[in-house]
C-alpha atoms as a PDB file:
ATOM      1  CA  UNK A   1     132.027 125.255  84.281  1.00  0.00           C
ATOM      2  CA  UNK A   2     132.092 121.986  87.033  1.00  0.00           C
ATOM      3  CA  UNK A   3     131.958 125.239  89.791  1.00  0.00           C
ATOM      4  CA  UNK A   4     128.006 125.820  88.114  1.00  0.00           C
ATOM      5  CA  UNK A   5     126.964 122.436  87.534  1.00  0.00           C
ATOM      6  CA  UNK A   6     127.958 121.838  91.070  1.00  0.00           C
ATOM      7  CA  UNK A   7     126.144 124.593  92.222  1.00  0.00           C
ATOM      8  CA  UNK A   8     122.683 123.677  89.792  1.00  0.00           C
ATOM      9  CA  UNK A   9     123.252 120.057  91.713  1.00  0.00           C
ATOM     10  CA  UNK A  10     123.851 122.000  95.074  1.00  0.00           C
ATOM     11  CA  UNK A  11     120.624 123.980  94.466  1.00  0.00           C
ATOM     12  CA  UNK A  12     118.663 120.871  93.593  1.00  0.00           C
ATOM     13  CA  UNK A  13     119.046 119.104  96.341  1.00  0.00           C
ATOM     14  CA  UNK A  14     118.229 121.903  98.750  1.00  0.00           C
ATOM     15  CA  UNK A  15     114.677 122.676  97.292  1.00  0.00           C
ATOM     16  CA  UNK A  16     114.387 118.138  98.123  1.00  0.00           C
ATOM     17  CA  UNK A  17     115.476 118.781 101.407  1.00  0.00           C
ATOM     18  CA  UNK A  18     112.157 121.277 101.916  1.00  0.00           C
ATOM     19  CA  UNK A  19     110.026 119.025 100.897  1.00  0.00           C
ATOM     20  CA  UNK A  20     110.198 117.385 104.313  1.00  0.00           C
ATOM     21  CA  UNK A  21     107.300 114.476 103.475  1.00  0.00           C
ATOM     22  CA  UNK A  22     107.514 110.992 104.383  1.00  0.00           C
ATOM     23  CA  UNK A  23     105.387 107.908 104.124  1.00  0.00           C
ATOM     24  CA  UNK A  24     103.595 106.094 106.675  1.00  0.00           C
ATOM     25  CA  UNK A  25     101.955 102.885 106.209  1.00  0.00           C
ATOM     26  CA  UNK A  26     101.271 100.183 108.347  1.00  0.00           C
ATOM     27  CA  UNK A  27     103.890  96.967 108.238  1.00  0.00           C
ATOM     28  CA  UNK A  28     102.743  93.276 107.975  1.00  0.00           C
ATOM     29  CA  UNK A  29     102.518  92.786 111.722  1.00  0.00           C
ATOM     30  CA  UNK A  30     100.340  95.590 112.507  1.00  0.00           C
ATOM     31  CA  UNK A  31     102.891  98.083 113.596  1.00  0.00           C
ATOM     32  CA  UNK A  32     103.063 101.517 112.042  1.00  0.00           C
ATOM     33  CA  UNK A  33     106.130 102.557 110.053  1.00  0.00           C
ATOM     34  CA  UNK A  34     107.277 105.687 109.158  1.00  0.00           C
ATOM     35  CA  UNK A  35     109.493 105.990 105.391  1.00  0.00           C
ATOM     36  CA  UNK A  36     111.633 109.015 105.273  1.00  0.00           C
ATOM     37  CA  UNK A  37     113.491 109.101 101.468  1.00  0.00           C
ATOM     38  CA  UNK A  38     116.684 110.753 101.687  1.00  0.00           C
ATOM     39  CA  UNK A  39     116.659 114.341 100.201  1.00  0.00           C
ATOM     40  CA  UNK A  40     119.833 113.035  97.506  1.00  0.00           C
ATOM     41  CA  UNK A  41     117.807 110.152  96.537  1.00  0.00           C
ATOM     42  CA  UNK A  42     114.550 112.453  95.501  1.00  0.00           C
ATOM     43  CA  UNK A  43     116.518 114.188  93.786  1.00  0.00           C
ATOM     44  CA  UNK A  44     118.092 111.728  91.639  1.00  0.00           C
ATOM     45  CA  UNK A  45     114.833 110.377  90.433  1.00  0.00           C
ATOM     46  CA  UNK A  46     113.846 111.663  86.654  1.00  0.00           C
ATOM     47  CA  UNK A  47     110.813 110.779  84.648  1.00  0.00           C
ATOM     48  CA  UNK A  48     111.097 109.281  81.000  1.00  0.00           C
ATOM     49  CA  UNK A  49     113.713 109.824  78.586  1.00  0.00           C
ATOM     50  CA  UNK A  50     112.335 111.627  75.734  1.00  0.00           C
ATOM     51  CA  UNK A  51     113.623 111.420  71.972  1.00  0.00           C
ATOM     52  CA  UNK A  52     115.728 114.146  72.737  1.00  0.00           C
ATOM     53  CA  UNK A  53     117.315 112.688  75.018  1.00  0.00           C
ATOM     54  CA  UNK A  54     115.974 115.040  77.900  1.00  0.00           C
ATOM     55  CA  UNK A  55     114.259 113.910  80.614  1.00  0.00           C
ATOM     56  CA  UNK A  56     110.609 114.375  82.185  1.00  0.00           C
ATOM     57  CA  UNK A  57     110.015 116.400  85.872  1.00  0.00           C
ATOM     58  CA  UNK A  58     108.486 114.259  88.290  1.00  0.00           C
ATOM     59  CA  UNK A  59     106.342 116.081  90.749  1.00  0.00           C
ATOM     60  CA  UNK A  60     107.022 115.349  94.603  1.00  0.00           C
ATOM     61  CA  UNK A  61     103.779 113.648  95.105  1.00  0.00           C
ATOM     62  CA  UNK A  62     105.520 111.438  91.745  1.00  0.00           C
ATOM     63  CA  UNK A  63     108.578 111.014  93.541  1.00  0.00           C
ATOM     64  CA  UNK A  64     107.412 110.004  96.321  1.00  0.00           C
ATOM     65  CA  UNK A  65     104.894 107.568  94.689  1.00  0.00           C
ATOM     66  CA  UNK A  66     108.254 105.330  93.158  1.00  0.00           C
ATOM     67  CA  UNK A  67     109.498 105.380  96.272  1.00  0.00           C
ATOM     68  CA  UNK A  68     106.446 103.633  97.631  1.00  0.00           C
ATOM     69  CA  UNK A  69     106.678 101.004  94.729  1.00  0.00           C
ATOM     70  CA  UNK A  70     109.863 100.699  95.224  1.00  0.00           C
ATOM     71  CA  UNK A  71     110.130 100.133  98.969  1.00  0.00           C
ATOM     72  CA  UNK A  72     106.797  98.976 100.281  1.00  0.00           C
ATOM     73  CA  UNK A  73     105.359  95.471  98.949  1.00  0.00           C
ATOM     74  CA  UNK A  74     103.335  95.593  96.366  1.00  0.00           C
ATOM     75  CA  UNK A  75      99.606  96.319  97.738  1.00  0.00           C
ATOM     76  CA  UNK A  76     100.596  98.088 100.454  1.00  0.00           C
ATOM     77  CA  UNK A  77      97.982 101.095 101.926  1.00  0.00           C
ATOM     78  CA  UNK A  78      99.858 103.983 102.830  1.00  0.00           C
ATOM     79  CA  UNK A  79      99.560 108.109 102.829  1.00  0.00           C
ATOM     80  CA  UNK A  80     101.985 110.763 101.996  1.00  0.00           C
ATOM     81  CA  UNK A  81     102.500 113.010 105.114  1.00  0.00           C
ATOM     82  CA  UNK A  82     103.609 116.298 106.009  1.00  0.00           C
ATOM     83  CA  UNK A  83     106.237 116.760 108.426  1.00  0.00           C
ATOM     84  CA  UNK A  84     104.088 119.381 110.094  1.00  0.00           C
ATOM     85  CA  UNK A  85     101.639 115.800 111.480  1.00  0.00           C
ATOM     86  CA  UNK A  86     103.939 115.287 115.228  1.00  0.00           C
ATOM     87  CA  UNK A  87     105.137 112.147 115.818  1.00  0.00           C
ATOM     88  CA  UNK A  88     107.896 113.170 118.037  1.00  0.00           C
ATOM     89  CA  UNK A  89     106.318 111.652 121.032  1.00  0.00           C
ATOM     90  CA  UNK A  90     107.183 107.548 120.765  1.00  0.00           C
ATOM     91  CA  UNK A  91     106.285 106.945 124.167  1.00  0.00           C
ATOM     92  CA  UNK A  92     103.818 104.748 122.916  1.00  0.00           C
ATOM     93  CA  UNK A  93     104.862 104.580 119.314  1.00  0.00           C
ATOM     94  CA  UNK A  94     104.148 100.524 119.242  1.00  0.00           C
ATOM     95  CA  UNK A  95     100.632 101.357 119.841  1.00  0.00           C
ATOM     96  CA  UNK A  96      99.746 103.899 116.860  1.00  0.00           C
ATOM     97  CA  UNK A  97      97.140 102.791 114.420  1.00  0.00           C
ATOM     98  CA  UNK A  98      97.225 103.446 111.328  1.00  0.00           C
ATOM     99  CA  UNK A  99      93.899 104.571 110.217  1.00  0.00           C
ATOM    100  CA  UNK A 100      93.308 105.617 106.823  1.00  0.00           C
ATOM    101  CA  UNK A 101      92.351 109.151 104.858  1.00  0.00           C
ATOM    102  CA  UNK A 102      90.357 107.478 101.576  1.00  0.00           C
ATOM    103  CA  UNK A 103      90.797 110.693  99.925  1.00  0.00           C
ATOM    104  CA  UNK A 104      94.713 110.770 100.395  1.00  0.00           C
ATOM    105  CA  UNK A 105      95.294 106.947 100.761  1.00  0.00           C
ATOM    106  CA  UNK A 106      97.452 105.230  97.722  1.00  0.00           C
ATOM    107  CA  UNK A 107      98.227 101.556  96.937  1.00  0.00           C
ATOM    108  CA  UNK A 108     101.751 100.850  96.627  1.00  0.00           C
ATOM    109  CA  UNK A 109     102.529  99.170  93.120  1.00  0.00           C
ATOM    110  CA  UNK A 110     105.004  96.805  91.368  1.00  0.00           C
ATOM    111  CA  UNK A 111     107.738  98.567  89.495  1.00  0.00           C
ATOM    112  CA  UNK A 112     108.052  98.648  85.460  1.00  0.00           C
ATOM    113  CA  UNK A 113     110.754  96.069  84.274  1.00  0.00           C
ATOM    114  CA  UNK A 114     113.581  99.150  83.713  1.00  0.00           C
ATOM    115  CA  UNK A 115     113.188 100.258  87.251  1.00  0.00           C
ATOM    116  CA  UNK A 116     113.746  96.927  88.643  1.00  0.00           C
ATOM    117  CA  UNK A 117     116.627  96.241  86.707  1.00  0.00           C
ATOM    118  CA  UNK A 118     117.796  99.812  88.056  1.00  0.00           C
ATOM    119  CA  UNK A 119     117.893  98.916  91.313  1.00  0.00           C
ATOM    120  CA  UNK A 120     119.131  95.129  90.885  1.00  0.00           C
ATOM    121  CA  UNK A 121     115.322  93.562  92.500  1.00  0.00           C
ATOM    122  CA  UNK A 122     115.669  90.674  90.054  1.00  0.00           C
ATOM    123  CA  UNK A 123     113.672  88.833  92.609  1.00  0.00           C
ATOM    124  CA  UNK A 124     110.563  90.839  91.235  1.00  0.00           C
ATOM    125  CA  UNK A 125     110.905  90.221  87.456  1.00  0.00           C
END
């Protein structure tokens, strides 16, 4: 029985590992940054307990929305990318500008008070 629930986690974590998105935003002193969650932590993430005691699927695009409010500061602009966009060539990676989509562009947000007791961010309470 651990064999299968090794292999349910096994197969779980390959179908994060295709989702191959990341997040790029622009940082406080104008310099572009590129977020890349790790496949294991996507795939921990769960939506709300229900009665039941089962829990909700989050999306991708939800996935990688928490991670956004959980890693950006609050107010942040950013856009969920592809890994199809290039940006293998950091010759002059200081110099990108981030210029924003409007139709794809999300605000990052605070966390609820669960999730930042979750990750130990007391300083955000």
């Amino acid at each position: 029985m651990e064999i299968q629930e090794t292999n349910v986690e096994t197969n779980l974590y390959t179908k994060i590992q295709e989702i191959n998105v990341r997040i790029i935003y622009e940082q406080g002193n104008g310099v572009v940054a590129i977020l890349t969650p790790t496949p294991k932590f996507l795939a921990s993430l769960k939506g709300a307990q229900a009665a039941d005691g089962s829990y909700a699927t989050l999306t991708d695009e939800e996935k990688l929305i928490h991670v956004a409010n959980k890693d950006l500061p609050t107010g942040t602009k950013y856009e969920i990318i592809a890994d199809s966009v290039d940006l293998t060539d950091r010759t002059f990676r200081d110099a990108w500008e981030y210029t924003a989509d409007a139709s794809v562009e999300k605000t990052s947000a605070d966390l609820d008070a669960a999730d930042l007791t979750h990750y130990n961010m007391p300083e955000n309470k």
